[in-house]
Structures are given as structure tokens and as C-alpha cells.
Protein backbone atom coordinates (compact mmCIF):
# COMPACT_ATOMS: atom_id res chain seq x y z
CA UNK A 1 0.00 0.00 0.00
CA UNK A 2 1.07 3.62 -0.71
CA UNK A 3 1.95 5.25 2.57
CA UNK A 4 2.12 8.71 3.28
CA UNK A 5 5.50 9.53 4.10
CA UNK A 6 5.84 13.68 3.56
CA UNK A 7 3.35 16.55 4.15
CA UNK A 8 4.56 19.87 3.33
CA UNK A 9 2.68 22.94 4.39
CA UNK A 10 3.08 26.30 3.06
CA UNK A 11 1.44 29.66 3.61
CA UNK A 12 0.86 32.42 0.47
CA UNK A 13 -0.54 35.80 0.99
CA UNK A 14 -1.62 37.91 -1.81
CA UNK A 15 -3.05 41.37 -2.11
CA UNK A 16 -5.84 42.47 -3.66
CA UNK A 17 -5.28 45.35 -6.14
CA UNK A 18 -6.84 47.83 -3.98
CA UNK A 19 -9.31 47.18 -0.52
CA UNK A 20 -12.60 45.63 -0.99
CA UNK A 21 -15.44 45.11 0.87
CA UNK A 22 -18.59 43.41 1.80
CA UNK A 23 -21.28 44.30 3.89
CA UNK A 24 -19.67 43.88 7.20
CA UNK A 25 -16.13 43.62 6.37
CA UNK A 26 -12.93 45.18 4.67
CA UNK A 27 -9.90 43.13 3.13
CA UNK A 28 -6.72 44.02 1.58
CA UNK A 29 -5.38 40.53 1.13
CA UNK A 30 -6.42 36.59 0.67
CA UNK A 31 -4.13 34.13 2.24
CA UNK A 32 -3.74 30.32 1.19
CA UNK A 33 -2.55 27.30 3.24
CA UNK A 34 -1.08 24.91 0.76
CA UNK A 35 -0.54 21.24 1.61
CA UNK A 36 1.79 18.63 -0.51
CA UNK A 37 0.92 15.24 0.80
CA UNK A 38 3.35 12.53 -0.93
CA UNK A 39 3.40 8.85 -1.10
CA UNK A 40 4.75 5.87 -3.34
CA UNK A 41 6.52 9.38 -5.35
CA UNK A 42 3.76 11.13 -5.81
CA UNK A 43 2.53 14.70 -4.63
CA UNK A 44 -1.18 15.67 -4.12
CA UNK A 45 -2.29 19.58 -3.94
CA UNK A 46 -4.71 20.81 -1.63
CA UNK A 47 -5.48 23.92 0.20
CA UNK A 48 -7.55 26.49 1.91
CA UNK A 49 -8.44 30.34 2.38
CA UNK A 50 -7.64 30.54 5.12
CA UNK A 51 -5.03 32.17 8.11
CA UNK A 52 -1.62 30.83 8.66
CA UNK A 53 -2.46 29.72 11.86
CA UNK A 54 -4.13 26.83 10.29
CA UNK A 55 -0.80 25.55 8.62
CA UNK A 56 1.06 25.99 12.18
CA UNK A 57 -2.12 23.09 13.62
CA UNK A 58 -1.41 21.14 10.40
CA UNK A 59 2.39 20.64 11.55
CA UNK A 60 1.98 20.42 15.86
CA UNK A 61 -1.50 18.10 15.36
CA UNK A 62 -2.40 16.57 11.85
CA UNK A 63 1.12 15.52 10.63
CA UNK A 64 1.69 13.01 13.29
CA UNK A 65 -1.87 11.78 12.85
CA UNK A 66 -1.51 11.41 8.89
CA UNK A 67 2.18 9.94 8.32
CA UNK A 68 2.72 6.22 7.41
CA UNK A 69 -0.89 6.11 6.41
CA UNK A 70 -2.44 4.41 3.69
CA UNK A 71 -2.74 7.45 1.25
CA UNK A 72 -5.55 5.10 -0.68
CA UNK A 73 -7.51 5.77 2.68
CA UNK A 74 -8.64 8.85 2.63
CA UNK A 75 -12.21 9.06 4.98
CA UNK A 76 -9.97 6.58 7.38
CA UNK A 77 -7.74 9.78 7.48
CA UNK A 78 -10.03 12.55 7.15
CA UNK A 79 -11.81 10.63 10.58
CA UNK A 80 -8.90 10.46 12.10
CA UNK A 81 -7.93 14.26 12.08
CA UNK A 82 -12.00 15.23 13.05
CA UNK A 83 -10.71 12.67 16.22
CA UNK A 84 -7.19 14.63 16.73
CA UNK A 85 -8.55 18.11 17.38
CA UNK A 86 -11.32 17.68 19.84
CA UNK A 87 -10.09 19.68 22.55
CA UNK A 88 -9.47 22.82 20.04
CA UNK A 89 -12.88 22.83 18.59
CA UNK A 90 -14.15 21.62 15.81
CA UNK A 91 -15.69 25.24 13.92
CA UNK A 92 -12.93 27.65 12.09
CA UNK A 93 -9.51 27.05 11.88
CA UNK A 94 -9.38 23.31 12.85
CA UNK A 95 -11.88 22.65 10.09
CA UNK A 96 -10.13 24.86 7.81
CA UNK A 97 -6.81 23.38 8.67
CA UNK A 98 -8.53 19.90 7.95
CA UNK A 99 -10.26 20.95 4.86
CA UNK A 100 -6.41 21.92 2.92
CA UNK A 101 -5.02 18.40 3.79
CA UNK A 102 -8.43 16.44 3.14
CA UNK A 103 -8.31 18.36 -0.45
CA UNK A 104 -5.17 17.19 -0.95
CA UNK A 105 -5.01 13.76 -0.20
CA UNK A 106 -8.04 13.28 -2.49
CA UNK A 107 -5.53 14.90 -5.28
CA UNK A 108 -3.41 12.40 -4.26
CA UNK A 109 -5.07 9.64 -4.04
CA UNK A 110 -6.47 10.01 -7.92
CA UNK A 111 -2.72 10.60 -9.00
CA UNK A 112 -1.62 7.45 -7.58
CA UNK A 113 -4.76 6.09 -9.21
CA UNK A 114 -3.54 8.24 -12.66
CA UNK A 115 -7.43 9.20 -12.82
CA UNK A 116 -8.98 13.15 -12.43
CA UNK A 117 -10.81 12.92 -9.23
CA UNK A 118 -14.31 13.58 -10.99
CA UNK A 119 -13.97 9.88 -12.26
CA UNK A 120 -13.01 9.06 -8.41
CA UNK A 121 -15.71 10.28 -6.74
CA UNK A 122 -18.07 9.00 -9.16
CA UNK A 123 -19.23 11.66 -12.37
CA UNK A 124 -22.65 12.82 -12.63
CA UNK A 125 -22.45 15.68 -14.37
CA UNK A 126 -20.01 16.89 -17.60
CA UNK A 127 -20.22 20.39 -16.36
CA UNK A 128 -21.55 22.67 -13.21
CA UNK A 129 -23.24 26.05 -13.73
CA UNK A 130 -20.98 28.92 -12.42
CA UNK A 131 -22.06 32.60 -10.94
CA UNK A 132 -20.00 35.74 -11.23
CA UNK A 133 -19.54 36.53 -7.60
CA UNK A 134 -18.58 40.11 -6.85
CA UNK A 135 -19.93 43.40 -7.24
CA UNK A 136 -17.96 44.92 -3.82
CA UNK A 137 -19.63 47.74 -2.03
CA UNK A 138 -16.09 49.46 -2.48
CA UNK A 139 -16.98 49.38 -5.69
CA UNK A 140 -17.26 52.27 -8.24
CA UNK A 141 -20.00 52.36 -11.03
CA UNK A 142 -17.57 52.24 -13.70
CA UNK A 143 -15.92 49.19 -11.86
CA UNK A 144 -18.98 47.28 -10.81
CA UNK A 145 -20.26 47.85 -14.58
CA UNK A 146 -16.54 46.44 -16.08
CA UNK A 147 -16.80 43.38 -13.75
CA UNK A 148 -20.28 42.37 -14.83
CA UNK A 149 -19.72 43.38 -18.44
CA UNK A 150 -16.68 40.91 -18.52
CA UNK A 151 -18.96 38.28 -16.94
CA UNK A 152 -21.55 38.69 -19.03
CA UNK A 153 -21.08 39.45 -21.99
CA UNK A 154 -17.30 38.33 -22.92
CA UNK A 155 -17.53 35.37 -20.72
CA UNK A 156 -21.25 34.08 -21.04
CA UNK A 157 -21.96 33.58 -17.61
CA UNK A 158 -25.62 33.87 -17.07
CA UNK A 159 -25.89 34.92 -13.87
CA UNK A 160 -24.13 37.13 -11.26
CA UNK A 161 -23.78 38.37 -7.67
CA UNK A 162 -22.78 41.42 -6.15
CA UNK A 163 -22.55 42.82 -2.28
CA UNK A 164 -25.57 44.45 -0.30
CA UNK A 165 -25.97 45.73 3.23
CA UNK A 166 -23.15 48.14 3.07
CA UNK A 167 -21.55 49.46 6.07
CA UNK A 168 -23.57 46.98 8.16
CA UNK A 169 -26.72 47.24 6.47
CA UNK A 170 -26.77 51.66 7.09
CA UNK A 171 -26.51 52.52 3.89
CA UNK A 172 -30.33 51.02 2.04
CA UNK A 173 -30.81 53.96 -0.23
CA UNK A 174 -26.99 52.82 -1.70
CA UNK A 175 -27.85 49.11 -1.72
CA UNK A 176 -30.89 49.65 -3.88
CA UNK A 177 -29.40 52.15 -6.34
CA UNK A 178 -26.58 49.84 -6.82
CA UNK A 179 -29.01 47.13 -7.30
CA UNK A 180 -30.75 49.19 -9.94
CA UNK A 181 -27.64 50.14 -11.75
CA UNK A 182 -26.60 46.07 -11.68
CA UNK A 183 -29.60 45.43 -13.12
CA UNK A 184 -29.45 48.47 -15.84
CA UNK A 185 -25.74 46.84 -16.66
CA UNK A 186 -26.79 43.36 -17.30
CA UNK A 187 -29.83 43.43 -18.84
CA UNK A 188 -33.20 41.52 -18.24
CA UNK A 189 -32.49 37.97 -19.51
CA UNK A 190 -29.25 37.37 -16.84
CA UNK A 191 -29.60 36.49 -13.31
CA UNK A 192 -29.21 38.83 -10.43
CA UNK A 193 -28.33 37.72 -7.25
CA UNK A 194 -27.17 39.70 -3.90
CA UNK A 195 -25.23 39.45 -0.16
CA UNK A 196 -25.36 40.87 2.54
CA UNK A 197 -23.28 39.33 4.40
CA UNK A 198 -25.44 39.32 7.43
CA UNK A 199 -25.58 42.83 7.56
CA UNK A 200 -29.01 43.78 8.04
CA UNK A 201 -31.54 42.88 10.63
CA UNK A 202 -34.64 40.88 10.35
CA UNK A 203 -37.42 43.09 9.39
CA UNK A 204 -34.77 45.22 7.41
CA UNK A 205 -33.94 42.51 5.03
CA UNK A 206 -38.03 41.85 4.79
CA UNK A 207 -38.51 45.11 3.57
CA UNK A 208 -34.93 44.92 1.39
CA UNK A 209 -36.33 41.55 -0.52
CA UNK A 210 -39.61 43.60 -1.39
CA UNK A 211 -37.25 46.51 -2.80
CA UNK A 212 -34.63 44.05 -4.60
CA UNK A 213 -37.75 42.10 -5.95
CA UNK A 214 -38.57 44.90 -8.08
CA UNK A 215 -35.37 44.36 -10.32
CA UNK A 216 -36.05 40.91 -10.29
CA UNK A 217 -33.40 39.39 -7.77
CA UNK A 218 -33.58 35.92 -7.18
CA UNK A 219 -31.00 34.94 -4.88
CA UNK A 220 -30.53 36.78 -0.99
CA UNK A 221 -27.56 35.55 0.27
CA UNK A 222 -27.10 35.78 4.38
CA UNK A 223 -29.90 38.34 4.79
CA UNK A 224 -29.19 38.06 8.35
CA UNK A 225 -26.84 36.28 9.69
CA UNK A 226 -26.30 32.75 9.62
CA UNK A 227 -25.53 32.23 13.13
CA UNK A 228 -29.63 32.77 13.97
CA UNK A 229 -31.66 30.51 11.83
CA UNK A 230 -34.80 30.97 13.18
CA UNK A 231 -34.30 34.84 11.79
CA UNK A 232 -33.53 33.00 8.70
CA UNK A 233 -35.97 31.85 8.58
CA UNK A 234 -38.48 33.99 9.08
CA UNK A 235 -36.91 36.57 6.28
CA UNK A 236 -36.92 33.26 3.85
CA UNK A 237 -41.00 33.03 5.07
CA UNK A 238 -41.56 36.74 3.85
CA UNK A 239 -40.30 36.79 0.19
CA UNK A 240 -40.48 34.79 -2.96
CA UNK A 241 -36.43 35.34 -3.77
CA UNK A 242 -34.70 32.00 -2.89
CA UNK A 243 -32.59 32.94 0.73
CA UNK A 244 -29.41 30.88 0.97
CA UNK A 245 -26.88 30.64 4.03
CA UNK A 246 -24.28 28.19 4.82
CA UNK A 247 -20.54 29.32 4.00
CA UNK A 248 -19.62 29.88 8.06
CA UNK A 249 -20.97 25.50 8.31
CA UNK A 250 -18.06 23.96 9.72
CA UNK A 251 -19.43 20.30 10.32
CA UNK A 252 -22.76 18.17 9.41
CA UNK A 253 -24.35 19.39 12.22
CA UNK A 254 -24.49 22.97 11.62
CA UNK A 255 -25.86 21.76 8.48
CA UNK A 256 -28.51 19.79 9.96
CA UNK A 257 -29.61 22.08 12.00
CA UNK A 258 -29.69 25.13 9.49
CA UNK A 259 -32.33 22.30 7.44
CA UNK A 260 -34.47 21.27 10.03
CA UNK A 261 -34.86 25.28 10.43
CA UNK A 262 -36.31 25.54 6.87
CA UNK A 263 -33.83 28.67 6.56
CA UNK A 264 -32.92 28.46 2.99
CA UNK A 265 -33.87 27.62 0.12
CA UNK A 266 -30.52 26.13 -1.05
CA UNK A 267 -27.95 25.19 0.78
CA UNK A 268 -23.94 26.56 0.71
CA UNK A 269 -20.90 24.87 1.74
CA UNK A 270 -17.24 25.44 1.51
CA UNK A 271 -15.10 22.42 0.92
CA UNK A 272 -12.05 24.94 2.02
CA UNK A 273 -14.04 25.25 5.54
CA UNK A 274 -16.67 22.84 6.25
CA UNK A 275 -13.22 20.33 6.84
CA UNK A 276 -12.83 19.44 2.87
CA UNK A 277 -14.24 17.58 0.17
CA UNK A 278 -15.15 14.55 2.33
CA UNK A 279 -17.58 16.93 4.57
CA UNK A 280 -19.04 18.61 1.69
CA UNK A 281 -20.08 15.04 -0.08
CA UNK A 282 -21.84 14.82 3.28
CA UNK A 283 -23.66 17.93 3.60
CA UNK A 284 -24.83 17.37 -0.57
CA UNK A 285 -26.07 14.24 0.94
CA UNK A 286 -27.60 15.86 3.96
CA UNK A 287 -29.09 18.91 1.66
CA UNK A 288 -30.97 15.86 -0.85
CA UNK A 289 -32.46 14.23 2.04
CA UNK A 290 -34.14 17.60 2.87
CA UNK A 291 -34.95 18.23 -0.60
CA UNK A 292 -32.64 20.67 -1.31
CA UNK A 293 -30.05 21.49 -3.92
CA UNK A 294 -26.27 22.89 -2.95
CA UNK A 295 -24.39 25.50 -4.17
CA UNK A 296 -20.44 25.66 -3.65
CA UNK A 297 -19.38 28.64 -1.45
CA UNK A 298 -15.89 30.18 -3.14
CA UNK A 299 -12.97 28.42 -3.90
CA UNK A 300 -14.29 27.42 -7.41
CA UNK A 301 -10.78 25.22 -8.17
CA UNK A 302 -11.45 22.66 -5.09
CA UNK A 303 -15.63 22.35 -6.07
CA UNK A 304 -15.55 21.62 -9.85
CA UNK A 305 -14.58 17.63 -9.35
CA UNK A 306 -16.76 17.37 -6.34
CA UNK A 307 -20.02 19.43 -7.91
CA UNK A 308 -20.31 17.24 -10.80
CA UNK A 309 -20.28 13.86 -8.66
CA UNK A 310 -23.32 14.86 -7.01
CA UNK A 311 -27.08 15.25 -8.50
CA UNK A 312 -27.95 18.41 -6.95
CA UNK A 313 -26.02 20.57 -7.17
CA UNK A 314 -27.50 24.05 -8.18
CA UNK A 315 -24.07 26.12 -9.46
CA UNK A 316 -20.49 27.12 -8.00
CA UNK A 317 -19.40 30.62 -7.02
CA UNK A 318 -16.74 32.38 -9.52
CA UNK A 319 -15.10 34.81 -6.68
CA UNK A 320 -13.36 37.19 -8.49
CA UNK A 321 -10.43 37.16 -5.81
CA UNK A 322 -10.26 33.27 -5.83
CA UNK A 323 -10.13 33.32 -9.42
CA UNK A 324 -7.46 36.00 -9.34
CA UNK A 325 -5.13 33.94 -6.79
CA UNK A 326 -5.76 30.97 -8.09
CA UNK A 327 -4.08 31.64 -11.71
CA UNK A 328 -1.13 33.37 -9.83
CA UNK A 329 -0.62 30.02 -7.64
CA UNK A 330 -1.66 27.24 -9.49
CA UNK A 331 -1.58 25.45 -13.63
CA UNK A 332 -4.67 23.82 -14.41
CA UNK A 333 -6.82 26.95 -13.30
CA UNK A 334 -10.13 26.39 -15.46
CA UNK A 335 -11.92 28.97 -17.01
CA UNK A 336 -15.93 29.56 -17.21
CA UNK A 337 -17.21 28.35 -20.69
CA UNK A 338 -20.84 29.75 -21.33
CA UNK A 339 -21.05 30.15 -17.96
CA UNK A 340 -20.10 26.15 -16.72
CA UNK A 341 -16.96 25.18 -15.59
CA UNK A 342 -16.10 21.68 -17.22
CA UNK A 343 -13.46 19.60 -15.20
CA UNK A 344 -10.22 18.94 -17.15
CA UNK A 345 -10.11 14.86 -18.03
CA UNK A 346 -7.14 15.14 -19.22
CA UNK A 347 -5.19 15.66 -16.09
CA UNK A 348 -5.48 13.46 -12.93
CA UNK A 349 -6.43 14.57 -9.89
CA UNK A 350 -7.86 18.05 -8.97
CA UNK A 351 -5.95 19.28 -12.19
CA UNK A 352 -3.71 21.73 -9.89
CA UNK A 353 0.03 22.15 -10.00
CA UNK A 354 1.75 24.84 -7.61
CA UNK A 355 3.70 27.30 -9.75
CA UNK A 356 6.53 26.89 -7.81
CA UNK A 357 8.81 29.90 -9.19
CA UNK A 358 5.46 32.13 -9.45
CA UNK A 359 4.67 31.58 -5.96
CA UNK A 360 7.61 32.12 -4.16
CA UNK A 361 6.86 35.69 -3.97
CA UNK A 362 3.59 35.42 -2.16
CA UNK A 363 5.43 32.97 0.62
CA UNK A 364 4.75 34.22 4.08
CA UNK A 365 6.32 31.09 6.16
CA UNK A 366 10.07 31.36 4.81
């Protein structure tokens, strides 16, 4: 049996052209904890968006756990870890930490294999639908209108998303004339979809879905925030636009709980949070059971092989940033085709190699 015998962590940081924002928070930077699992000769990719402090638990806790196992294993490992950090917690940056190497040693396990994961896990689908995700209240008009226009209509992507709830929800009379100018931008036939980023409360976000429904939005991400379903829920009872939640779900139960709720109307999950690929199989289980569909939060490169070996999945979100970083990092980045991503069959795997030489200048841990 292949045994794991080397797991290398590294840490990138790269800034953002200029600070954005969301509704309830500012960043200048996105930061990536890489891990390069090897066995039998072979590396596997995997990684995270995450802080560094997740690659400093990866070498104290999960390296010990991980070496001289059988790299063919992977939910043997993947339980193992979830066993390692119970006294830290399970939520945020043990997850997160757990969600780089879980990536990774399902890369590796379909190199040794010399198969692209997709065929691993089981393909469903050729291709998954994609969104344009950005639209920053830090935006200008000119650069909210160059964003979608590049989307839309030099890309093909159908639909798109862009940040509400500015400055903590303060700022409505912005939100809506932003919304109105999106709308004005894209035209009638593509798909308009905003966050808020938990920035507004309850009866605010009621009376923001009547406003938004007017330029016919039909996704309201995080309304409120996710940590209160019931309030969730009751903004999901008071509008027809579909309410979705989930990106801050760290384990199956979270997820469980934010179904039994009846909070959304489809569910997200981050494979680069929610403790990796293995998890977010789970929670597309856990979201059919309840009759939902699931929608990947971010980090579009880890989703694509994962989306299209499940049968409901609703789309993926293109993040600008992610899709920024991730062609300074990483060959094999795909791009949107008539708004699907289609996973590359040609290379095994995730499809991901680290640009070593490219990299080195983002490298924050030496």
C-alpha cells in the first residue's frame, strides 16, 4: 500500500489590487494554506483560504496523525484528524486546517490512481453552472459595470452576484441604487443575485427583498446572519427570492440544523471550511435528504470535481479574488465556458500544480 511519508505545508498571501469590501467587512489581502501530501513518489495539492495559523495546527496536530498512512484511505484519514482536534474545537480554523489536507489527499489519491478525481468520486455531471460573484460595495460604477460586463457578456456567464448591506446594512438607499444600476448593466435575460453578508436585521432585510424584488433578484444571500436561523428563517417566510446561508458550516451538524430550520432555500458549503471535500459530499447528501439542492461557497478550483459527482447541485461561485489567486498560484486553473466550468479529463487529480517559481513571492512562512 502507498503510505504517506511527507506533508509539506506552506502559507501564500496575496493582495488584492486595492481594498474591498462586503457588507460587514474590509480586506486588503487573501491568504492560502497549501498542503503537498506525498506517497509511493507522488505529490497531491490541496489547500484552503484561510489564516496561517491553520498551517502551524497542520504541523503540531495533523502531521503526526496522517504519516505512514495508507494514502488510498482517505475518509480513514479525514476521521482520524475530526478525532485529533477535539479539545481545540471543531468550527474555524481546525476545520479549515482539515479541509487543505483532506483536499489534498483526495488529489493524491487520484494521481496514484492516474485518474482526475471527478472519475473518483463517481461523475454525474459533464459540467456545473458557475455565478460571477462580486460586485464589492467598495466598488465604483464604472468598476462594478466592467466586472459584470466581462462576466456577461465576454464570458457568457448567465448569472451574477454582487454585495448588499453596506456598512452593516446603514446605507439602504446605496444598496438599492446599486441594485438598480446592476440590473441596468446586465440586462433583463441574466440572473441577479445579492449578499449581505449578514448585515441587516430581520425586518430590514423583509422590507430589502420587497425593494430588490422589483429588479427581479432571485438569490438573498445571508440576509441576516447565519448564526440565527430561526431569523432566517423567518426573512426566507416573507419573500419569494430563494434565501441561501451556509458558508460559516463547519461540520454536518451545523448543516442539519440550518435544514431542520427551513432557513434556505438552497444550501452553501465550503469544501475549504466545512473540513474538505469529504464533509461537503456529506452535507450534498444531507441537503438531498431535505430536498434541497447545494451551491459551492468560493474556492471554485477545489468544487468543480466534487459538484459534478453529485445530483444536486444548483451552481459554484466564480469569486473574483479566488479566481485572481488561483491563476497566480496554481496550472490547471479552469476557465468559465458559457457560464459552466467543465473539469479537465485530461489531467489526474484536482488538475492543480503549484507554480513553484510564481509563488515564491507570495510565501509568508520562509
Amino acid at each position: 500500500m502507498p503510505t504517506i511519508d511527507k506533508l509539506k505545508v506552506s502559507v501564500f498571501t496575496v493582495p488584492t489590487d486595492e481594498p474591498e469590501s462586503d457588507g460587514t467587512l474590509t480586506w486588503s489581502a487573501t491568504t492560502l494554506v497549501v498542503v503537498e501530501p506525498s506517497a509511493a513518489g507522488v505529490t497531491g495539492i490541496g489547500f484552503s483560504y484561510a489564516t496561517g495559523a491553520c498551517a502551524r495546527l497542520i504541523d503540531d496536530v495533523l502531521h503526526d496523525v496522517l504519516i505512514g498512512e495508507d494514502a488510498l484511505d482517505v475518509t480513514r484519514s479525514w476521521s482520524a484528524m475530526v478525532r485529533s482536534i477535539r479539545n481545540f474545537g471543531r468550527p474555524g480554523i481546525a476545520s479549515m486546517a482539515i479541509a487543505a489536507v483532506d483536499c489534498a489527499l483526495w488529489d493524491l489519491k487520484a494521481k496514484l490512481l492516474n485518474v482526475p478525481l471527478v472519475k473518483l468520486l463517481g461523475q454525474v455531471t459533464d459540467t456545473v453552472s458557475v455565478y460571477g460573484s462580486g460586485g464589492f460595495t467598495s466598488y465604483s460604477d464604472e468598476e462594478l459595470a466592467g466586472q459584470f460586463n466581462h462576466w456577461v457578456h465576454e464570458q457568457g456567464i448567465p448569472r451574477v452576484k454582487m454585495k448588499v448591506g453596506e456598512a452593516w446594512g446603514s446605507r439602504p438607499g446605496r444598496d438599492l441604487e446599486r441594485v438598480k444600476f446592476a440590473r441596468k448593466v446586465i440586462g433583463e435575460s441574466t440572473a441577479l443575485f445579492v449578499d449581505a453578508n449578514g448585515g441587516y436585521s430581520v425586518k430590514q432585510a423583509i422590507r430589502m427583498a420587497k425593494e430588490f424584488a422589483h429588479y427581479d433578484v432571485s438569490w438573498f444571500e445571508e440576509p441576516v446572519s447565519s448564526d440565527h436561523l430561526s431569523s432566517l428563517a423567518e426573512v426566507r417566510s416573507q419573500t419569494s427570492i430563494d434565501v441561501a446561508a451556509g458558508e460559516y458550516g463547519y461540520d454536518l451538524f451545523y448543516f442539519k440544523a440550518m435544514c431542520e430550520a427551513q432557513a434556505i432555500d438552497c444550501l452553501q458549503a465550503d469544501a475549504s471550511r466545512c473540513a474538505g471535500i469529504s464533509e461537503w459530499l456529506r452535507v450534498a447528501a444531507l441537503a438531498e435528504a431535505h430536498g434541497l439542492q447545494i451551491s459551492g461557497h468560493c474556492a471554485q478550483s477545489l468544487h468543480v470535481h466534487a459538484a459534478c459527482a453529485v445530483a444536486n447541485v444548483r451552481h459554484l461561485e466564480y469569486f473574483a479574488d479566488h479566481a485572481r489567486v488561483d491563476r497566480l498560484l496554481f496550472e490547471g486553473v479552469l476557465d468559465p465556458d458559457g457560464g459552466v466550468l467543465r473539469p479537465d479529463l485530461s489531467r489526474p487529480g484536482l488538475g492543480l500544480e503549484l507554480k513553484i517559481s510564481d509563488a515564491r513571492k507570495y510565501r509568508v512562512d520562509g
